[in-house]
N, C-alpha and C. Protein backbone atom coordinates (compact mmCIF):
# COMPACT_ATOMS: atom_id res chain seq x y z
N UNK A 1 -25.71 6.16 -80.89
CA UNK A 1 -27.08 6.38 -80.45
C UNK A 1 -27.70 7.45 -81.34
N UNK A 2 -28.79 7.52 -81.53
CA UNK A 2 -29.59 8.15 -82.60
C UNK A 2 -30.08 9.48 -82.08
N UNK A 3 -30.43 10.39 -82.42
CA UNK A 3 -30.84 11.49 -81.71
C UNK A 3 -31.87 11.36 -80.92
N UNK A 4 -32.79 10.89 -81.39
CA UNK A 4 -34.20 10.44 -80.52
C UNK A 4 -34.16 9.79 -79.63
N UNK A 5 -33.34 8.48 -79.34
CA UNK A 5 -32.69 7.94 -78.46
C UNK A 5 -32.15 8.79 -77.50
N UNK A 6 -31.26 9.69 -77.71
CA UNK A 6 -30.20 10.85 -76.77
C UNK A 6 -31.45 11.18 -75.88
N UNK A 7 -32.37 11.97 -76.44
CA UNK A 7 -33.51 12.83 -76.00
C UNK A 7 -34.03 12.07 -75.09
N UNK A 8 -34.27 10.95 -75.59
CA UNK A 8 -35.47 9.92 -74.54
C UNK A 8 -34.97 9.57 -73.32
N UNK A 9 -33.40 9.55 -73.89
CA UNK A 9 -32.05 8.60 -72.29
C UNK A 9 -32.65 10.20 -71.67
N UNK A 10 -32.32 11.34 -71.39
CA UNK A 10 -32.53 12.18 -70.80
C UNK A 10 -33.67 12.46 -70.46
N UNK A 11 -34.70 12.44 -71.14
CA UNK A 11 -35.93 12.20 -70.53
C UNK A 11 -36.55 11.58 -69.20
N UNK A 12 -35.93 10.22 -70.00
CA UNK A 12 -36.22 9.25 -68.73
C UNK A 12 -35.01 9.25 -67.53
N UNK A 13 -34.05 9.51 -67.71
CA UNK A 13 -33.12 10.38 -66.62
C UNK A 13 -34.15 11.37 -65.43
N UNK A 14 -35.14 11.92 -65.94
CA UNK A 14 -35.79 12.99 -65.25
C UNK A 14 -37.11 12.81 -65.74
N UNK A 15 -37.47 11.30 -65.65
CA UNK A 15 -39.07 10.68 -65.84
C UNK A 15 -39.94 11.50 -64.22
N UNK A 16 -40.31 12.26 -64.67
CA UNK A 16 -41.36 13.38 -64.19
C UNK A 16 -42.63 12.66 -62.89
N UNK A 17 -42.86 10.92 -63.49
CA UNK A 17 -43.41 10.13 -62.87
C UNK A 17 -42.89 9.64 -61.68
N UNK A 18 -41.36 9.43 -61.85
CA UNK A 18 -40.38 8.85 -60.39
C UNK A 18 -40.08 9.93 -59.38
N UNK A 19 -41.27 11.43 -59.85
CA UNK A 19 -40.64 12.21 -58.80
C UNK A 19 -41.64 12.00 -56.85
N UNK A 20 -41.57 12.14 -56.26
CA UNK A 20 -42.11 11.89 -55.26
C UNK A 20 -43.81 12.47 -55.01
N UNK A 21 -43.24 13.72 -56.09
CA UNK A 21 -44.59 14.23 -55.87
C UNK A 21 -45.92 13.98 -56.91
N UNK A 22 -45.65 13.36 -58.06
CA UNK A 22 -46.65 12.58 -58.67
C UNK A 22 -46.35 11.32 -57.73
N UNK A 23 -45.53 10.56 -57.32
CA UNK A 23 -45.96 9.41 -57.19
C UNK A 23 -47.06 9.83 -55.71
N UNK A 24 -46.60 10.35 -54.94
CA UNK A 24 -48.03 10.90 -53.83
C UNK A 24 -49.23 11.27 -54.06
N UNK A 25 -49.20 12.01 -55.49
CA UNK A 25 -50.71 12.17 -56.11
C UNK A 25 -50.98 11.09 -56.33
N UNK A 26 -50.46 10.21 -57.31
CA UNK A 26 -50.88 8.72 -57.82
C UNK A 26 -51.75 7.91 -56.81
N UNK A 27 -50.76 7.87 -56.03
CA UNK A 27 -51.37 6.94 -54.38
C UNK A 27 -52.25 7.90 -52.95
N UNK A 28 -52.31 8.91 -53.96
CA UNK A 28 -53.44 9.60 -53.33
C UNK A 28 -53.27 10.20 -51.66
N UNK A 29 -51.90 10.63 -51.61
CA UNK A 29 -51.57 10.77 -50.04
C UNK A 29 -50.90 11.97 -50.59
N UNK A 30 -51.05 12.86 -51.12
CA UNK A 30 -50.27 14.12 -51.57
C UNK A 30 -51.66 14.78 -51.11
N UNK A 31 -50.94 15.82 -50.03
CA UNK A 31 -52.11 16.87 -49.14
C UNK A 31 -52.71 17.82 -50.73
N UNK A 32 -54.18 18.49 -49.84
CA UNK A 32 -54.53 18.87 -51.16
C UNK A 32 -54.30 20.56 -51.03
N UNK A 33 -53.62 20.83 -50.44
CA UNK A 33 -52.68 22.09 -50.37
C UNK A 33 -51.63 21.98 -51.39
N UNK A 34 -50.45 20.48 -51.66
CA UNK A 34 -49.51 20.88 -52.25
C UNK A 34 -50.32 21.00 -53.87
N UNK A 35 -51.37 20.03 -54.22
CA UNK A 35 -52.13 19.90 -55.40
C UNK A 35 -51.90 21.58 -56.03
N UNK A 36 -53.19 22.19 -54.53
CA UNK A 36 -53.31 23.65 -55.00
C UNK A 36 -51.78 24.13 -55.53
N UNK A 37 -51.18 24.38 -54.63
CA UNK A 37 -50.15 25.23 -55.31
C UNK A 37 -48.79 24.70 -56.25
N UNK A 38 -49.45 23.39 -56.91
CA UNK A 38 -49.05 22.96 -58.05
C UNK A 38 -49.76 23.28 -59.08
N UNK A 39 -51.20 23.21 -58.67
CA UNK A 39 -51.80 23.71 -60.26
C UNK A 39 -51.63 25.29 -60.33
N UNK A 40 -51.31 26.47 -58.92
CA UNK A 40 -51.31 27.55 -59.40
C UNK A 40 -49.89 27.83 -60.17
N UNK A 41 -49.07 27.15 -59.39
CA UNK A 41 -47.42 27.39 -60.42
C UNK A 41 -47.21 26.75 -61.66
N UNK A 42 -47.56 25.59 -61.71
CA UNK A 42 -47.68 24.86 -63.25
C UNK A 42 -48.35 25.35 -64.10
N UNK A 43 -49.02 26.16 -63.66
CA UNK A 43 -50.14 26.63 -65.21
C UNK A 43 -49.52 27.80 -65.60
N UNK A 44 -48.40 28.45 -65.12
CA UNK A 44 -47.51 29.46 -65.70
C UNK A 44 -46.65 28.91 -66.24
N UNK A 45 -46.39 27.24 -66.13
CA UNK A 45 -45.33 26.75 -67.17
C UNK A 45 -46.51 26.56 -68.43
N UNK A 46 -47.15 25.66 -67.98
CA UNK A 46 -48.62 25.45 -69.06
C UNK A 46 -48.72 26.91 -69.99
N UNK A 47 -48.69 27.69 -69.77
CA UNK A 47 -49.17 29.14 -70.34
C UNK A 47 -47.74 29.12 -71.08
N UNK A 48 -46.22 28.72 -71.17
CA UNK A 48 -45.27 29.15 -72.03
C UNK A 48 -45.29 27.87 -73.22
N UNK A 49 -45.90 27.03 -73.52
CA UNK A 49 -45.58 26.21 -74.25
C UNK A 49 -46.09 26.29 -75.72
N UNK A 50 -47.01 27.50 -75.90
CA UNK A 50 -47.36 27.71 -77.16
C UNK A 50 -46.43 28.90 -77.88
N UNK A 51 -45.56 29.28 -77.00
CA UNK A 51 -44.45 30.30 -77.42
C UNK A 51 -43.82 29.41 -78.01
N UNK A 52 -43.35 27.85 -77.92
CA UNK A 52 -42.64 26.94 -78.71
C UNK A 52 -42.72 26.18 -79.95
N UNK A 53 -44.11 26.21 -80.20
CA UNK A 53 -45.34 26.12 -81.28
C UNK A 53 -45.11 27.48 -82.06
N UNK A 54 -45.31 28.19 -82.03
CA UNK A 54 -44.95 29.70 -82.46
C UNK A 54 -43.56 29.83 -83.06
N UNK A 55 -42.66 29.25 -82.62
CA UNK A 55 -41.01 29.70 -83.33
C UNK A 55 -41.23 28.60 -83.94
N UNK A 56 -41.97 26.99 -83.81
CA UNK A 56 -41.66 26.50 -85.09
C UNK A 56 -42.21 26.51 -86.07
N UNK A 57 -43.42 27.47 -85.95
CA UNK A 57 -43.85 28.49 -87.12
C UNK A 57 -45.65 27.30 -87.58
N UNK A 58 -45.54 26.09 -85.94
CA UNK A 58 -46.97 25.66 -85.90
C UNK A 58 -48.31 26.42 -85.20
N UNK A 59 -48.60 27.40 -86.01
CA UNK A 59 -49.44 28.48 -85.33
C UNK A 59 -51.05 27.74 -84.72
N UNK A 60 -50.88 26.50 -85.51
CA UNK A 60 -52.18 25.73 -84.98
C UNK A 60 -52.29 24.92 -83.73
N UNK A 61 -51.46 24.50 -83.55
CA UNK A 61 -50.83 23.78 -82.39
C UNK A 61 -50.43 24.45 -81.50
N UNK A 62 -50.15 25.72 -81.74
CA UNK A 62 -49.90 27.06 -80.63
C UNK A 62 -51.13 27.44 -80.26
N UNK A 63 -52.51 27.94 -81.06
CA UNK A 63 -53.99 27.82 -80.40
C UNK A 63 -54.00 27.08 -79.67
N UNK A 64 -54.23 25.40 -79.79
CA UNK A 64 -54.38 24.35 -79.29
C UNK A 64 -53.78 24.65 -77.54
N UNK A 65 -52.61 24.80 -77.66
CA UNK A 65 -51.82 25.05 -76.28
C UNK A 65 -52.23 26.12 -75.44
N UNK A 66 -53.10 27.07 -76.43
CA UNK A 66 -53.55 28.21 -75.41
C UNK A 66 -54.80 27.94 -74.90
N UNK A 67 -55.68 26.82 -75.36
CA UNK A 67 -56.77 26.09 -75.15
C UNK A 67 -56.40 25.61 -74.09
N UNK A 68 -55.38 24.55 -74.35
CA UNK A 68 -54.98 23.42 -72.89
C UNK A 68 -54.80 24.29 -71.70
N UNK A 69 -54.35 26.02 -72.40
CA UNK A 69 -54.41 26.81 -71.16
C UNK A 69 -55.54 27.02 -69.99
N UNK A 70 -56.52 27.30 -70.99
CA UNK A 70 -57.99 27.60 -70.61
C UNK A 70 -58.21 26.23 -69.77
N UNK A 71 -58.24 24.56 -69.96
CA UNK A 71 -58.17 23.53 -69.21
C UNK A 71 -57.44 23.43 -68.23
N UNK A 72 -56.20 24.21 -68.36
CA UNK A 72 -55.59 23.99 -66.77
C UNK A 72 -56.30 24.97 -66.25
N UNK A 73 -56.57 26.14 -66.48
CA UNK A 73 -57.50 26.57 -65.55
C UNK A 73 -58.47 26.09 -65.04
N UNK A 74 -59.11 25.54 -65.78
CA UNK A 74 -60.37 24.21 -65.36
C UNK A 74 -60.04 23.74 -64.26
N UNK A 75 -58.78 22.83 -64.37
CA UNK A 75 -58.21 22.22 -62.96
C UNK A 75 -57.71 23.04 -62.14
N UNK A 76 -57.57 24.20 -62.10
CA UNK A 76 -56.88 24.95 -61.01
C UNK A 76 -57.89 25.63 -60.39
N UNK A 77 -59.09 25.71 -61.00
CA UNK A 77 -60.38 26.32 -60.60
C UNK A 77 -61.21 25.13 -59.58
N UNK A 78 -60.84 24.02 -59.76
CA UNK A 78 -62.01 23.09 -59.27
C UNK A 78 -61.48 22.55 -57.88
N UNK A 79 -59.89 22.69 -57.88
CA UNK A 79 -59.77 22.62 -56.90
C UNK A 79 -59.10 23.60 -55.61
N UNK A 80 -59.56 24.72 -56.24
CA UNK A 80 -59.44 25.94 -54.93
C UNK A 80 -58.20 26.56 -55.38
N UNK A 81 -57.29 26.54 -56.34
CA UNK A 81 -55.94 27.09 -56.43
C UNK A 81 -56.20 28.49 -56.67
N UNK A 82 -54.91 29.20 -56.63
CA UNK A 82 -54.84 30.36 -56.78
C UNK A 82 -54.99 30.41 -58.01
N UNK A 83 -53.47 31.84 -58.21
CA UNK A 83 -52.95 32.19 -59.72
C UNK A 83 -51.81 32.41 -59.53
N UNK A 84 -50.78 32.42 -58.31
CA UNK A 84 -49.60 33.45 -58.37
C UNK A 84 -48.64 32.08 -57.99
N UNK A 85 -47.43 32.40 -58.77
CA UNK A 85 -46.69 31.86 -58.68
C UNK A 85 -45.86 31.63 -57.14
N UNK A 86 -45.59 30.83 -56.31
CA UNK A 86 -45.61 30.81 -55.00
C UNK A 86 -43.89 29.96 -54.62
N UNK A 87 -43.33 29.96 -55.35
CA UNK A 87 -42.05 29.15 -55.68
C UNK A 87 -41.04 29.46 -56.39
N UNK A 88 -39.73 29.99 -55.74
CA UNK A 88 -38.70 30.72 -56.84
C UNK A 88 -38.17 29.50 -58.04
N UNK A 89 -38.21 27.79 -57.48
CA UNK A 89 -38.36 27.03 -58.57
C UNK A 89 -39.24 27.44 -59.78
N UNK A 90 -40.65 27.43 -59.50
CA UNK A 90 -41.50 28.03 -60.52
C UNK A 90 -41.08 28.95 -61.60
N UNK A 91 -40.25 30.22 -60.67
CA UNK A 91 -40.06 30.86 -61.89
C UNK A 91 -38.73 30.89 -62.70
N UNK A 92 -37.77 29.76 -61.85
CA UNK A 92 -36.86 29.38 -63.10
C UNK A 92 -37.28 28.85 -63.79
N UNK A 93 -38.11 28.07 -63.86
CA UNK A 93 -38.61 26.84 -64.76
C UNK A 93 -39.67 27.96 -65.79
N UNK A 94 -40.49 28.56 -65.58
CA UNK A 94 -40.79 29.47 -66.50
C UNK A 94 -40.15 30.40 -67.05
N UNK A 95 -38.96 30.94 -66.71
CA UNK A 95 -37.84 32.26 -67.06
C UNK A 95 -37.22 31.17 -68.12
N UNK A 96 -36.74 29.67 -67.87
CA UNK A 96 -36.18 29.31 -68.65
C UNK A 96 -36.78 28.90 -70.42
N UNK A 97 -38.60 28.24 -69.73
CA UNK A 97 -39.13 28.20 -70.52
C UNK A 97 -39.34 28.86 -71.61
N UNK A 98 -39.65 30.34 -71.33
CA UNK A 98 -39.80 31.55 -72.25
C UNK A 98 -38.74 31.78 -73.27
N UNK A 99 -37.60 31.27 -72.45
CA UNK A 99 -35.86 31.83 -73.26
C UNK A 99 -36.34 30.72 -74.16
N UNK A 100 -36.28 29.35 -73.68
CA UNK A 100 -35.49 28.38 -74.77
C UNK A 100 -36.78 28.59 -76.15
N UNK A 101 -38.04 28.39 -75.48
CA UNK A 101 -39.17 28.57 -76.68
C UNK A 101 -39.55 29.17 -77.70
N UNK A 102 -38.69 30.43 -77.16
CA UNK A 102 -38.55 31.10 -77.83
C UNK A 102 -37.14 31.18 -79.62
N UNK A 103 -36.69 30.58 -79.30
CA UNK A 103 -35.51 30.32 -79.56
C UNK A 103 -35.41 29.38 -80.74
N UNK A 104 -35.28 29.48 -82.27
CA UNK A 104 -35.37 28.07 -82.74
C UNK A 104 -34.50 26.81 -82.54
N UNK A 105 -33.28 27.46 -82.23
CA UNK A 105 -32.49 26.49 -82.18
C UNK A 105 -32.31 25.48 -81.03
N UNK A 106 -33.18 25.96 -79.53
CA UNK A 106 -33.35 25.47 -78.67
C UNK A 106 -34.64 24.46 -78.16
N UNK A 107 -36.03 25.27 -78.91
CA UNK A 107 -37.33 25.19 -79.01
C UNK A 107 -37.86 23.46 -79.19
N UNK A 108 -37.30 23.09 -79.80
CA UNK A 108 -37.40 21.65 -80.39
C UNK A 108 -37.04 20.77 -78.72
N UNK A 109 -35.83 21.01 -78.29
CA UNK A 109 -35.81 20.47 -77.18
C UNK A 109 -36.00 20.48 -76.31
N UNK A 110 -36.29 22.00 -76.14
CA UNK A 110 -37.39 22.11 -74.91
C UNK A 110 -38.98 21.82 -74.83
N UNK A 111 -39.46 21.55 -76.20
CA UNK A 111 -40.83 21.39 -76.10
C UNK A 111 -40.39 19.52 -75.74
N UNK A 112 -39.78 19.34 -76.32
CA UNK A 112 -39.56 17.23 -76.27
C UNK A 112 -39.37 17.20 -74.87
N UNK A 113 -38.74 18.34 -74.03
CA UNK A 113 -38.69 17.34 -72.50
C UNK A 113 -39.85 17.90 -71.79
N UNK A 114 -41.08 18.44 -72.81
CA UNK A 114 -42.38 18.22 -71.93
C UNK A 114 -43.00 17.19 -72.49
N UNK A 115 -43.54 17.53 -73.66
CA UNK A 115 -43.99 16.56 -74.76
C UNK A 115 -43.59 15.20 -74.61
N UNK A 116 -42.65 15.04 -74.37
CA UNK A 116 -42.25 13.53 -74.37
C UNK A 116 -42.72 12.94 -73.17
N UNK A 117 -43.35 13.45 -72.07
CA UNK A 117 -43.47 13.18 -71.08
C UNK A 117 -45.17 13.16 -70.70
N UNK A 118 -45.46 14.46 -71.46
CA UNK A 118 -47.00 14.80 -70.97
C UNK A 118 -48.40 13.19 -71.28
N UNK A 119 -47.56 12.92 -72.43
CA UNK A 119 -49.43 11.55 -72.16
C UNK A 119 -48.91 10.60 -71.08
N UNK A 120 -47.97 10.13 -70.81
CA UNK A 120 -47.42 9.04 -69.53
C UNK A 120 -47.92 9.69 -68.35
N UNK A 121 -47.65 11.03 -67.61
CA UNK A 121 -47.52 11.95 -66.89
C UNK A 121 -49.16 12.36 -66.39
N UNK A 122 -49.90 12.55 -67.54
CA UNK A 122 -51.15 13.11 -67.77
C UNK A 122 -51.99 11.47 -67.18
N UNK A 123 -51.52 10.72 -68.16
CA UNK A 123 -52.28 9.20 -67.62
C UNK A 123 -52.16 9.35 -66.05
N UNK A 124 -51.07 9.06 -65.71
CA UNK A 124 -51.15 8.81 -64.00
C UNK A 124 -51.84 9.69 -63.04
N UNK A 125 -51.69 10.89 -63.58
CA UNK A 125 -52.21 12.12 -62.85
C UNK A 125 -53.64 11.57 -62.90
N UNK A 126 -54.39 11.64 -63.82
CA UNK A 126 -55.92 11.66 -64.31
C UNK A 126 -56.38 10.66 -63.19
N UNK A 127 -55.59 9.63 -63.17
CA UNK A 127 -55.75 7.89 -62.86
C UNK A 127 -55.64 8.48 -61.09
N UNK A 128 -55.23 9.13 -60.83
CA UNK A 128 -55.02 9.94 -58.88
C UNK A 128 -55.82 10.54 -58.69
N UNK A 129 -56.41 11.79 -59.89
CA UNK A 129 -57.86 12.64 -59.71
C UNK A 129 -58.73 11.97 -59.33
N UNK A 130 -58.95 10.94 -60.19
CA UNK A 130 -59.86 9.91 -60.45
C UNK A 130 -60.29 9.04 -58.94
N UNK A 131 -59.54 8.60 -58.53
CA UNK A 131 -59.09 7.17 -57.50
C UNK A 131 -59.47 8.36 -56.33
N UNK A 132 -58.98 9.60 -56.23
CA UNK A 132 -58.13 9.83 -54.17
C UNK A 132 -58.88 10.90 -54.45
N UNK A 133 -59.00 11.83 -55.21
CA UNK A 133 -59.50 13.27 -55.20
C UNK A 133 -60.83 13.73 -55.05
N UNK A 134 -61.56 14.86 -54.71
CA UNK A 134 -62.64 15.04 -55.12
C UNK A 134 -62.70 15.94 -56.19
N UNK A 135 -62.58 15.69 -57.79
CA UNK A 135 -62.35 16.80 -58.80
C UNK A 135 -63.78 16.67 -59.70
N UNK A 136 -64.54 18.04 -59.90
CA UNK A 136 -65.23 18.24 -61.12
C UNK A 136 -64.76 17.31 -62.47
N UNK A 137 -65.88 17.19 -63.57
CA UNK A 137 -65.58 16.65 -64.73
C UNK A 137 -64.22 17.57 -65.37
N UNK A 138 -64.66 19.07 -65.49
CA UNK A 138 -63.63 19.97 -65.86
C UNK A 138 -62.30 19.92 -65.36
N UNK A 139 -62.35 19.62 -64.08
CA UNK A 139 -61.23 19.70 -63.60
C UNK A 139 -60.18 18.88 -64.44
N UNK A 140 -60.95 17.56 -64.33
CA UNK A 140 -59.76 16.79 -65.25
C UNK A 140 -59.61 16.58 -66.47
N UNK A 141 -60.21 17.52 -67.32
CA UNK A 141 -60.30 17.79 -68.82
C UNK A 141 -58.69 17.92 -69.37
N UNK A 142 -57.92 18.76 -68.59
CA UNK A 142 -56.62 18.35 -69.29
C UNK A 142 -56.28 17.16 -69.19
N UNK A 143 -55.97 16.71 -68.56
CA UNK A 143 -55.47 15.87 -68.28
C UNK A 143 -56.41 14.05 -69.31
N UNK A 144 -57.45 14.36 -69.60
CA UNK A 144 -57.76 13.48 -70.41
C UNK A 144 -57.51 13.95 -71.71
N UNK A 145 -57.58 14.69 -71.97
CA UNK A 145 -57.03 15.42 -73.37
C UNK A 145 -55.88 14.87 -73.52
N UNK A 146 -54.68 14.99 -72.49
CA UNK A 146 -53.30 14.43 -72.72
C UNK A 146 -52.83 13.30 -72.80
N UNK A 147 -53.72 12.41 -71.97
CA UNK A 147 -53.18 10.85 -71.28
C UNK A 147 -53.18 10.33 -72.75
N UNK A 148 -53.30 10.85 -73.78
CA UNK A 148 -52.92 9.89 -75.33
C UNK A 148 -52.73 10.31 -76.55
N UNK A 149 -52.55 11.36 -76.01
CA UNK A 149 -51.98 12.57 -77.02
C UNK A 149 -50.49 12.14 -77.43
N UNK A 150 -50.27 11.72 -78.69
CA UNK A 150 -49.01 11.42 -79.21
C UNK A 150 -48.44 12.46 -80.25
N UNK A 151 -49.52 13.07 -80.98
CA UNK A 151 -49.47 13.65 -82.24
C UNK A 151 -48.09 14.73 -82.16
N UNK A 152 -47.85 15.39 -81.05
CA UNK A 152 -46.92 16.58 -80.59
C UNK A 152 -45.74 15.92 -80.46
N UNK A 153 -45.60 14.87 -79.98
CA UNK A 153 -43.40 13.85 -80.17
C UNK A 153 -43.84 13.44 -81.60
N UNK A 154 -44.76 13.26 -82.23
CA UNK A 154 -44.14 12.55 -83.32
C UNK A 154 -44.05 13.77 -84.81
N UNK A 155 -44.73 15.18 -84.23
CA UNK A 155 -44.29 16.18 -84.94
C UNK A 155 -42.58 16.89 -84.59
N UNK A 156 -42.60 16.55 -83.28
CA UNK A 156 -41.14 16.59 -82.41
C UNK A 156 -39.77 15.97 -83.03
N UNK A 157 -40.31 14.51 -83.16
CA UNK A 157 -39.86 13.73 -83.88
C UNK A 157 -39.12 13.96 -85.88
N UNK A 158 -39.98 14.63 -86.44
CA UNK A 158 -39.66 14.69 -87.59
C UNK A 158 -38.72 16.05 -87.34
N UNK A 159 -38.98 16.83 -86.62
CA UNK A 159 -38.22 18.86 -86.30
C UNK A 159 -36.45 17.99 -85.91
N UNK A 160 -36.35 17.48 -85.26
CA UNK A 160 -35.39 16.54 -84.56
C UNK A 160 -34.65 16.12 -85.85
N UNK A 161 -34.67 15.65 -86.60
CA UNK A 161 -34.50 15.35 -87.81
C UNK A 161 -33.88 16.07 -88.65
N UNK A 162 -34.66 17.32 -88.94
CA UNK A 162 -34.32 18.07 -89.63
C UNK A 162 -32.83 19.13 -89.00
N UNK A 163 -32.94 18.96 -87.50
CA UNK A 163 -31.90 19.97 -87.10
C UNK A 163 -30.41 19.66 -87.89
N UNK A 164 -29.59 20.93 -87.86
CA UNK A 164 -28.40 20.69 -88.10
C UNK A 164 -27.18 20.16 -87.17
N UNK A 165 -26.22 20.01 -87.45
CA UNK A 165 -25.72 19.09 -85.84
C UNK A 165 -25.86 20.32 -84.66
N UNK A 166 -25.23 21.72 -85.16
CA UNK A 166 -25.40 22.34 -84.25
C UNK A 166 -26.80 22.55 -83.56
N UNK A 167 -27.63 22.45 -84.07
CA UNK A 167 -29.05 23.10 -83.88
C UNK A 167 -29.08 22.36 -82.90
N UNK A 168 -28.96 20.81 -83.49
CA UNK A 168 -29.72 19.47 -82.37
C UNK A 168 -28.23 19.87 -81.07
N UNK A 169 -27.67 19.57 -80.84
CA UNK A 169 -26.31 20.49 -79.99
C UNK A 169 -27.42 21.27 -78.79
N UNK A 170 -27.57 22.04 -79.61
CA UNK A 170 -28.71 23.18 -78.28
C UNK A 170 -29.85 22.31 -77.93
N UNK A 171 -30.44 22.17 -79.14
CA UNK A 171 -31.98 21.29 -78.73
C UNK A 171 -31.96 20.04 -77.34
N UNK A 172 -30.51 19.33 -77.75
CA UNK A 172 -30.15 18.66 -76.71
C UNK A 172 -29.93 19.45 -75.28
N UNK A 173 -29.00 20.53 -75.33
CA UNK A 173 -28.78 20.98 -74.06
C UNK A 173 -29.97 21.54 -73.46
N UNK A 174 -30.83 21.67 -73.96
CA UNK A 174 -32.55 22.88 -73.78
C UNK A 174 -33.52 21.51 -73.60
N UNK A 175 -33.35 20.15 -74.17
CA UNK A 175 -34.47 19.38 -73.38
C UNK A 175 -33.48 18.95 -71.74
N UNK A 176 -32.17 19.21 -72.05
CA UNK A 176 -31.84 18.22 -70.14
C UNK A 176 -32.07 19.48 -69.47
N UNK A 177 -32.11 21.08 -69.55
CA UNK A 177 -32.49 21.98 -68.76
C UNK A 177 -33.36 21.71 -68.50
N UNK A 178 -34.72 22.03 -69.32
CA UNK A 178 -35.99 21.97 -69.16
C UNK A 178 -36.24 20.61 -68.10
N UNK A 179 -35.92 19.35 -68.77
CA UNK A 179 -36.16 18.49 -67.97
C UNK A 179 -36.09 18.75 -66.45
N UNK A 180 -34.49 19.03 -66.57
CA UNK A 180 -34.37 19.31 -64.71
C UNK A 180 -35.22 20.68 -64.22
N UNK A 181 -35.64 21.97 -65.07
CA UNK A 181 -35.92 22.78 -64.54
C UNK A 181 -37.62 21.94 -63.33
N UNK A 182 -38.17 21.41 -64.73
CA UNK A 182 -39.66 20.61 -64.35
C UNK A 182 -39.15 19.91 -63.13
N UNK A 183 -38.56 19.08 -62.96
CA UNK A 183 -38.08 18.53 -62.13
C UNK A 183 -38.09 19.01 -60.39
N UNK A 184 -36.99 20.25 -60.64
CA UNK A 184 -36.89 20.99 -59.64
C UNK A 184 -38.08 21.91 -59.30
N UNK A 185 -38.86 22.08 -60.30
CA UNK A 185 -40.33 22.89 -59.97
C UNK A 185 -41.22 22.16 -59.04
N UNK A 186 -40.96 20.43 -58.95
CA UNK A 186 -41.88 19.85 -58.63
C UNK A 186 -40.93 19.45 -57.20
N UNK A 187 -40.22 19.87 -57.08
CA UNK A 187 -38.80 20.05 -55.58
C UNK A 187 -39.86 20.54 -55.09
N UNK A 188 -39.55 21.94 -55.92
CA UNK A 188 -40.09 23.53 -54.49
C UNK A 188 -41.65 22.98 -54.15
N UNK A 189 -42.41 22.89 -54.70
CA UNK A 189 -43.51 22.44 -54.52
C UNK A 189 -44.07 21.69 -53.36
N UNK A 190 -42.72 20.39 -53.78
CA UNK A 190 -43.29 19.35 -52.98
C UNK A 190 -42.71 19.28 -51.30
N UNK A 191 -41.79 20.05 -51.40
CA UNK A 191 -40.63 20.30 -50.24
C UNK A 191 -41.25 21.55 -49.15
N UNK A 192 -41.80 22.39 -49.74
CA UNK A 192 -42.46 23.50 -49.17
C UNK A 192 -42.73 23.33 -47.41
């Protein structure tokens, strides 16, 4: 199996879409309490992903991410959310974020088990705002920004490549964390 392949089997191991709590947004029966205090905890993961852009030394694409920051605020503003993190999931999933992003040898695979996920993820979400919600235009500005955003796996894609076996070694173990950390963020959330 090819490296990209490895990444994707794990990915889709912890497809972000089969979790209960997008699929309740999707079909529009997810209370708009858990919404809120998904967009206030997610946008502290949202806020670490240009630290991963940064170690791979894409300082442009790290702006970009601090932009998408400013858009999740958009959505966290339109629909009543806080700011504080409200979920000890939350802040593994950000404690972990910060480590691996930081990190080159990890960075690559922790940005792929968001990246690889965010335009699929972003589509459905948008497609629930859209259908069940009552959201401002702003609100769902990330989220249309993302639903086709490819450009970030297929820069992913070539970094992947270049690793050394060890490198890709970590990169691998840092996208199935991340994966499950997201995962379990969207537990505490939805379980509350």
């Amino acid at each position: 199996m090819g490296r990209i392949a490895e990444l994707d089997s794990i990915v889709s191991q912890h497809d972000l879409n089969n979790h209960p709590f997008y699929q309740d947004w999707v079909a529009g029966t997810l209370p708009a309490s858990k919404l809120q205090a998904y967009a206030a905890d997610y946008g502290h993961f949202i806020a670490t992903i240009a630290i991963g852009w940064d170690t791979m030394g894409l300082h442009a694409l790290a702006d970009e991410e601090r932009y998408h920051e400013e858009l999740w605020q958009g959505f966290r503003t339109s629909i009543g959310a806080g700011d504080a993190i409200g979920r000890v999931e939350t802040e593994v999933l950000v404690e972990l974020a910060r480590k691996d992003f930081a990190i080159p040898g990890t960075c690559v695979g922790a940005l792929y088990a968001f990246e690889a996920q965010q335009p699929r993820t972003s589509a459905s979400k948008l497609a629930g705002l859209q259908t069940h919600y009552d959201v401002a235009p702003e609100g769902m500005r990330y989220f249309e920004v993302h639903a086709n955003d490819l450009s970030e796996v297929e820069i992913l894609h070539e970094a992947v490549d270049k690793l050394s076996d060890a490198e890709f070694d970590a990169a691998r173990t840092s996208c199935e964390n991340i994966c499950k950390a997201m995962w379990l963020g969207l537990d505490g959330v939805y379980q509350a």
